[in-house]
N, C-alpha and C. Protein backbone atom coordinates (compact mmCIF):
# COMPACT_ATOMS: atom_id res chain seq x y z
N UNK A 1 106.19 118.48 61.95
CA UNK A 1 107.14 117.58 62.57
C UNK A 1 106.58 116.15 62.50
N UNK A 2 107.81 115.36 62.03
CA UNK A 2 107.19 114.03 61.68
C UNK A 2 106.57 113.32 63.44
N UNK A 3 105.59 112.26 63.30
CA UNK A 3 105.10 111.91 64.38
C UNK A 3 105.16 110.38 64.04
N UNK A 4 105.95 109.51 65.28
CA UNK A 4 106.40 108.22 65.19
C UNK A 4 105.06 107.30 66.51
N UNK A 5 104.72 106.39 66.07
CA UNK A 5 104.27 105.70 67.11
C UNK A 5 104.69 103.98 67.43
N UNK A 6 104.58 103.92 68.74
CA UNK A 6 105.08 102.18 69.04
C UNK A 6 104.15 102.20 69.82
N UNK A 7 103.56 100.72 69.47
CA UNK A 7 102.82 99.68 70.02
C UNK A 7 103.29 99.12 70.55
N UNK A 8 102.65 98.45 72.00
CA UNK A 8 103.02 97.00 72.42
C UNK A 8 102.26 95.80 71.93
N UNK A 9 101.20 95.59 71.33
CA UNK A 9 100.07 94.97 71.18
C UNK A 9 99.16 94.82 72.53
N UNK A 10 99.25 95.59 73.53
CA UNK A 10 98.48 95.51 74.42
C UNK A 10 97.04 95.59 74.05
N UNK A 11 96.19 95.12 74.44
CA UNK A 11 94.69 95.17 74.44
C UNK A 11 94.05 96.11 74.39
N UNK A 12 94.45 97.18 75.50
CA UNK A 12 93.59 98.60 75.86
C UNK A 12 94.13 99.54 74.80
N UNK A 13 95.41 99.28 74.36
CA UNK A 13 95.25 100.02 72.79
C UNK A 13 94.52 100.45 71.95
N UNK A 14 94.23 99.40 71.22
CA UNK A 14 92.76 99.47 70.44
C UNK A 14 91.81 100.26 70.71
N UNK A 15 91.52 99.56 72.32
CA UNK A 15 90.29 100.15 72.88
C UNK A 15 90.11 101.56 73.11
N UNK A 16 91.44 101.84 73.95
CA UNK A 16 91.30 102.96 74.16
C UNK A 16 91.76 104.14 73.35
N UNK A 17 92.57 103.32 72.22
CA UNK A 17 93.25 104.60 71.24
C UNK A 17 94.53 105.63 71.81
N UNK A 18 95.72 104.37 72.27
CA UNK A 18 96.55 104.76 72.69
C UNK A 18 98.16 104.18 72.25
N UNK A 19 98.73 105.19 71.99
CA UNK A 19 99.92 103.71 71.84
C UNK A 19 101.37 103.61 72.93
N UNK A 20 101.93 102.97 72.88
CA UNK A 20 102.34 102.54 73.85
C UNK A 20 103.58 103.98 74.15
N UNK A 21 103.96 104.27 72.73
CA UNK A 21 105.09 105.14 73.24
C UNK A 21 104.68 106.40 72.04
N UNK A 22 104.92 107.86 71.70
CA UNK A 22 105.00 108.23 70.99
C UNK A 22 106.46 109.64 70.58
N UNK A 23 106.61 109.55 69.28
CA UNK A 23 107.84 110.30 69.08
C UNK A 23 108.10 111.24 68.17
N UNK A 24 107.67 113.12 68.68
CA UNK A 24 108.16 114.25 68.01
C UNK A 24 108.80 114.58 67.82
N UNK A 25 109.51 114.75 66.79
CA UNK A 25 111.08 115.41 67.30
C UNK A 25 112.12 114.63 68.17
N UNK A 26 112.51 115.48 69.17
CA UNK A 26 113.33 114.66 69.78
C UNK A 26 112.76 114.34 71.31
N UNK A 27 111.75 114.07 70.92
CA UNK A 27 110.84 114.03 72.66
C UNK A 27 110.01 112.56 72.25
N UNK A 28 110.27 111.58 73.55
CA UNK A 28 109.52 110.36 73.32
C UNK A 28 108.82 110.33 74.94
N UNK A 29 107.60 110.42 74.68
CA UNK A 29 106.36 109.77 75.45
C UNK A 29 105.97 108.66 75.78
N UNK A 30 106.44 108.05 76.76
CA UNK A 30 105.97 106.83 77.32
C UNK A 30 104.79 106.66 77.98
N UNK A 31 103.46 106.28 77.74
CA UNK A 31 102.26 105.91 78.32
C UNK A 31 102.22 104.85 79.44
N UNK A 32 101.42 105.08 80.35
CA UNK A 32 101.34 104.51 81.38
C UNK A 32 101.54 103.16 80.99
N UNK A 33 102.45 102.74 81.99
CA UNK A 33 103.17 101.33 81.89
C UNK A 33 102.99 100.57 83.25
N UNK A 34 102.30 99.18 82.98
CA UNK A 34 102.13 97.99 83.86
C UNK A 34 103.20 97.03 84.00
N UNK A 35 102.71 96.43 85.22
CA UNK A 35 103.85 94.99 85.20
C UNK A 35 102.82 93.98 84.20
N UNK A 36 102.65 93.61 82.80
CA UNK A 36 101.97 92.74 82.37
C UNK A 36 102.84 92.19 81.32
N UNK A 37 102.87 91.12 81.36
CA UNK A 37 103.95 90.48 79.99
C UNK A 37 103.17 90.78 78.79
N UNK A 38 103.74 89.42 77.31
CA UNK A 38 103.15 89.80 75.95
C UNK A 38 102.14 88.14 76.55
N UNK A 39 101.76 87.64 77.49
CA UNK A 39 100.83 86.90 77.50
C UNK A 39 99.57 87.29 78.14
N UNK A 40 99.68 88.90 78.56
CA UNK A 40 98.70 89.28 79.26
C UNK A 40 98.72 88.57 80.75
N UNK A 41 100.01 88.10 81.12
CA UNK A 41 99.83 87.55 82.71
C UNK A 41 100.71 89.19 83.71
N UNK A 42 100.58 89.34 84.60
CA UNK A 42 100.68 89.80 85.81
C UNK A 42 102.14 89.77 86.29
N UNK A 43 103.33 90.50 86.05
CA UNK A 43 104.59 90.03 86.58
C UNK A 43 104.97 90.66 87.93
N UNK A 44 105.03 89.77 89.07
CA UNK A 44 105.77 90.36 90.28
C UNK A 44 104.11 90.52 91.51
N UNK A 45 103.30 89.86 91.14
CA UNK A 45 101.92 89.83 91.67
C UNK A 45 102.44 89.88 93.38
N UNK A 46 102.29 91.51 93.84
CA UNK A 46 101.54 91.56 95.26
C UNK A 46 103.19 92.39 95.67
N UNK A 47 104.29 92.46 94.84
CA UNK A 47 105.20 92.98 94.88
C UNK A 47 105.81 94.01 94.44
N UNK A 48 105.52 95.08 94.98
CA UNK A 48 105.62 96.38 94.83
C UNK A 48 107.12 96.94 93.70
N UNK A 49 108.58 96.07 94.36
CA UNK A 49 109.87 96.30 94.02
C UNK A 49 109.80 96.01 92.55
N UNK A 50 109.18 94.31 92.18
CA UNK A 50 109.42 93.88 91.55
C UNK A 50 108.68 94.22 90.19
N UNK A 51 107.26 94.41 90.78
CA UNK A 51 106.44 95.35 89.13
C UNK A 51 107.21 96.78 88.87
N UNK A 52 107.71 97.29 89.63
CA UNK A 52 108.51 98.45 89.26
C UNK A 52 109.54 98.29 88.40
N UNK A 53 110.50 97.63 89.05
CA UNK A 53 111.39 96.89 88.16
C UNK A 53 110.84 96.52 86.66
N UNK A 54 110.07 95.31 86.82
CA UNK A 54 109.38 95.53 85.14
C UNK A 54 108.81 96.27 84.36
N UNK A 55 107.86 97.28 85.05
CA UNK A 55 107.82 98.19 84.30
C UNK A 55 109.16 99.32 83.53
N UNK A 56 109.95 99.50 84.47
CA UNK A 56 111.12 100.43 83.88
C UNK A 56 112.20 99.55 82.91
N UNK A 57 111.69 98.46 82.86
CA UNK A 57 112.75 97.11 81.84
C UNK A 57 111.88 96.96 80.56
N UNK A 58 110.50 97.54 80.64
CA UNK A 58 110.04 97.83 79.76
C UNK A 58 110.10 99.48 78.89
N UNK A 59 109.38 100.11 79.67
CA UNK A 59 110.32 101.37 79.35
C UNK A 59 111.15 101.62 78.52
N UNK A 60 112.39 101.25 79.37
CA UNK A 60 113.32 101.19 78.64
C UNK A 60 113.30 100.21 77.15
N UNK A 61 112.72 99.07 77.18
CA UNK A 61 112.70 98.49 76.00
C UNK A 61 112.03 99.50 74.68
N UNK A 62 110.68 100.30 74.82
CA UNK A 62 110.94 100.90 73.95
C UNK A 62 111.15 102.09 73.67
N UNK A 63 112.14 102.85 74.64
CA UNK A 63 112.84 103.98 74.78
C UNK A 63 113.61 103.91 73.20
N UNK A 64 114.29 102.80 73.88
CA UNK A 64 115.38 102.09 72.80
C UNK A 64 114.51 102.00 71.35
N UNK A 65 113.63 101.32 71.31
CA UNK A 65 112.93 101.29 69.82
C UNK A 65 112.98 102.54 68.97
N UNK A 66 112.44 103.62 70.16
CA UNK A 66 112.35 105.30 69.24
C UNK A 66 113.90 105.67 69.48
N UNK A 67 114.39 105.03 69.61
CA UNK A 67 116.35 105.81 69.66
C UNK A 67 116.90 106.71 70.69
N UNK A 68 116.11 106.67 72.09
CA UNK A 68 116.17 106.98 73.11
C UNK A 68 117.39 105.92 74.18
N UNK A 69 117.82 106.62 75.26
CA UNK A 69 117.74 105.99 76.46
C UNK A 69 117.69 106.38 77.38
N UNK A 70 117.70 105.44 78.53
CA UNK A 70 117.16 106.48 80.11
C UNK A 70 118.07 107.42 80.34
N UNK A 71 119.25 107.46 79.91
CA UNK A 71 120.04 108.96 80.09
C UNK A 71 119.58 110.15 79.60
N UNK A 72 118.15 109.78 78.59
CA UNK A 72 116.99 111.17 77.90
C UNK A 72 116.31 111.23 78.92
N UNK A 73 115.29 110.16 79.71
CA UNK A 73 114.63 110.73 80.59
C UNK A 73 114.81 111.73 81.38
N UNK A 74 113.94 112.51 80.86
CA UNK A 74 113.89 113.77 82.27
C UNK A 74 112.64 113.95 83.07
N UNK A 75 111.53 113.35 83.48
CA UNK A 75 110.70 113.08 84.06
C UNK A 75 109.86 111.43 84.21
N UNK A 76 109.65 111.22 84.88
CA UNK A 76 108.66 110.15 84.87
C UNK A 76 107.64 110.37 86.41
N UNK A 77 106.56 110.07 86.24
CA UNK A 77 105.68 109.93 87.15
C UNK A 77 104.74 108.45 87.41
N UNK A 78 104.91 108.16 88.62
CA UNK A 78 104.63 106.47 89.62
C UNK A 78 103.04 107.02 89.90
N UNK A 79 102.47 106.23 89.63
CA UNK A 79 100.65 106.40 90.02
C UNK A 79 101.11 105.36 90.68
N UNK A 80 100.68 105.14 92.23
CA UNK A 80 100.83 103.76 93.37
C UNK A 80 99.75 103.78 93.75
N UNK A 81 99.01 102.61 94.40
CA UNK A 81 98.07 102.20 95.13
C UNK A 81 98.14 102.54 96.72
N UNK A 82 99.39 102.11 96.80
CA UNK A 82 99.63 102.24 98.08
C UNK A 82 100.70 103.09 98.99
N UNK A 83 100.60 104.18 99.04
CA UNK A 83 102.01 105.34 98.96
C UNK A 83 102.83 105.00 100.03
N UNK A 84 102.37 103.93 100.80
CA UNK A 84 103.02 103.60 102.39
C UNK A 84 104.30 102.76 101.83
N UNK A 85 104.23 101.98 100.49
CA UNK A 85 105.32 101.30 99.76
C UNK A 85 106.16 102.19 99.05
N UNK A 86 105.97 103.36 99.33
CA UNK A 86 107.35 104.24 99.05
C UNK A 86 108.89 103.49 98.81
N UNK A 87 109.62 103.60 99.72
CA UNK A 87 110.66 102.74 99.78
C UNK A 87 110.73 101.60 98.38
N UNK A 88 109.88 100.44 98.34
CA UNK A 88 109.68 99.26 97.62
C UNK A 88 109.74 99.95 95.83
N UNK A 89 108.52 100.87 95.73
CA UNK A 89 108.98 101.84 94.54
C UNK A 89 110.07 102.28 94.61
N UNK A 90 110.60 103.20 95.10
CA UNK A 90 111.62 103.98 94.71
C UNK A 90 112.95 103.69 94.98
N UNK A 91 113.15 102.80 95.41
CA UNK A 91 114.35 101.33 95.58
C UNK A 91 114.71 101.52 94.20
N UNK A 92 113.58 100.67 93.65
CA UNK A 92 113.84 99.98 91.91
C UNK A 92 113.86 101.18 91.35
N UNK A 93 112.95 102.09 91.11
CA UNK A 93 113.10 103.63 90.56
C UNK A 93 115.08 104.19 90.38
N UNK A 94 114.83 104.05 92.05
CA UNK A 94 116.79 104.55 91.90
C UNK A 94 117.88 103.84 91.58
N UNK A 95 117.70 102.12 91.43
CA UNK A 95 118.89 101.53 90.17
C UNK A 95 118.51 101.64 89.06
N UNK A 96 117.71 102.09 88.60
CA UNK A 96 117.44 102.83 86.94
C UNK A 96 117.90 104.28 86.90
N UNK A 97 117.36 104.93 88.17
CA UNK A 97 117.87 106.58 87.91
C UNK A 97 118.82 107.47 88.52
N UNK A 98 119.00 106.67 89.49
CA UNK A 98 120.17 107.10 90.43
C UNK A 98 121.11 108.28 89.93
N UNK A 99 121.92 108.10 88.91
CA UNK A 99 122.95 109.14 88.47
C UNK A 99 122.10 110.01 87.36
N UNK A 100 121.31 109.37 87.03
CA UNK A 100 120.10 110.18 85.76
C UNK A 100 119.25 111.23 86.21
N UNK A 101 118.46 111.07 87.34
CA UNK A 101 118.26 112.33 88.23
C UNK A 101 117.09 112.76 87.44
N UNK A 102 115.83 111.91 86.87
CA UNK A 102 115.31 112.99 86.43
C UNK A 102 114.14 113.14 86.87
N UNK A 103 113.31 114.32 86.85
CA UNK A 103 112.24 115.16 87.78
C UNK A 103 111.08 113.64 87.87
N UNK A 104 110.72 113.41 88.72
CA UNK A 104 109.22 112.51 89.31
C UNK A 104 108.74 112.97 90.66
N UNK A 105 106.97 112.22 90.03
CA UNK A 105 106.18 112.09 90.86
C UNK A 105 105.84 111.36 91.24
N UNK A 106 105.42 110.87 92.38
CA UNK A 106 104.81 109.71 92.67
C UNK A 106 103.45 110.27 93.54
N UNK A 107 102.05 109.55 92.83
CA UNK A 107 101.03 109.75 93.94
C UNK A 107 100.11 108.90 93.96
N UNK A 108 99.56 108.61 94.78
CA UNK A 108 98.70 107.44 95.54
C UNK A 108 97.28 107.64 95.06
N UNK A 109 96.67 106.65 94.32
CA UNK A 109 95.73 106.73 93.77
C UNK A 109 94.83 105.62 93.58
N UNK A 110 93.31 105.44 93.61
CA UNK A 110 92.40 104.58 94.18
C UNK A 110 92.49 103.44 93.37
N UNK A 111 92.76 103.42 92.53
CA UNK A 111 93.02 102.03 91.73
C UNK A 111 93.97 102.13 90.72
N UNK A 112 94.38 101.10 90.06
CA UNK A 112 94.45 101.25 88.49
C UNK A 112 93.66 100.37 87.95
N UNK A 113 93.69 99.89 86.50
CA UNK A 113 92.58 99.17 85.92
C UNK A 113 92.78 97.77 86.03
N UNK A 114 93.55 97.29 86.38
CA UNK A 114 93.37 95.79 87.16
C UNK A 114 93.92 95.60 88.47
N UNK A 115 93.38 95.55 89.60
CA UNK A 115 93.25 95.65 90.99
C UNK A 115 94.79 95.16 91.47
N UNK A 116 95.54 94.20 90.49
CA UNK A 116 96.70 93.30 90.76
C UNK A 116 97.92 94.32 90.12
N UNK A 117 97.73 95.50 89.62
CA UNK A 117 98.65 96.56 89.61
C UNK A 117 99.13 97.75 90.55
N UNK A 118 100.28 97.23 90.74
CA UNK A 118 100.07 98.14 92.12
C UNK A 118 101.06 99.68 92.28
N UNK A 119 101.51 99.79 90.36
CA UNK A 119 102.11 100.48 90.07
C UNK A 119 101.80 100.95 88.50
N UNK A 120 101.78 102.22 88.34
CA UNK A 120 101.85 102.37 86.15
C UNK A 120 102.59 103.78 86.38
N UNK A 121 103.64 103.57 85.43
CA UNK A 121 104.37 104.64 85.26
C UNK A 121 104.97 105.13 84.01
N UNK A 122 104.99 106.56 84.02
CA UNK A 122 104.68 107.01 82.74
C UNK A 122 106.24 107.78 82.85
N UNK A 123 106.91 107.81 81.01
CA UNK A 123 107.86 108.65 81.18
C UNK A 123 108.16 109.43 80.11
N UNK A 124 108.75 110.57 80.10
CA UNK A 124 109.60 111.46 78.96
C UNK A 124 110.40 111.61 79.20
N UNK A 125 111.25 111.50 77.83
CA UNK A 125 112.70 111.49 77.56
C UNK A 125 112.87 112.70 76.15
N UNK A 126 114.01 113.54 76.29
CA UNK A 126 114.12 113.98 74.98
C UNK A 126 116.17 113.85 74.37
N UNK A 127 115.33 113.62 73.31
CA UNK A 127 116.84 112.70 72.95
C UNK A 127 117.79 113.90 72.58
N UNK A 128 118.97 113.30 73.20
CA UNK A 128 120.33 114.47 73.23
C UNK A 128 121.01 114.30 72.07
């Protein structure tokens, strides 16, 4: 089965030997996703709603690249810093998924890799 990959040009790519999205068949893998623009700055700093929001506007950006959309998602899972911001996540979570409904997790966890993330979320979609 052919195997598709998308980059963001993110940094930890390279490093870590990851790419941003990948695509079997009809199943696309989204890798943990930050609020960070293409300048490497920080979007929505200290705001829980709003890095959520960007992250799933990303997402979705390259859902779309592999020929997906969030009407494929059927899981995604929220790594949070702070699980007491429930609400603030899953606000923005539910005007993306609301009628889409598909299986997540969310769990509270000691960091991510830059202290000013206060959300990375990962998703699969398999295309209908």
């Amino acid at each position: 089965m052919e195997r598709t990959y998308y980059a963001s040009g993110a940094k930890w790519e390279e490093i870590v030997g990851y790419s941003r999205a990948v695509k079997v068949g009809h199943t696309v893998e989204v890798t943990g996703t930050v609020a960070v623009n293409e300048k490497n700055e920080v979007v929505g700093r200290g705001n829980a709603y709003a890095q959520t929001r960007y992250i799933l506007e990303k997402i979705e950006g390259v859902l779309h690249r592999a020929g997906a959309r969030l009407e494929d998602v059927v899981r995604t899972r929220m790594f949070v810093t702070d699980i007491s911001r429930w609400e603030e996540y899953g606000r923005a979570h539910g005007e993306f998924f609301r009628d889409i409904r598909p299986c997540t997790t969310m769990v509270e966890v000691k960091g991510l890799i830059d202290p000013e993330f206060l959300i990375e979320i990962e998703a699969t979609a398999i295309i209908s």
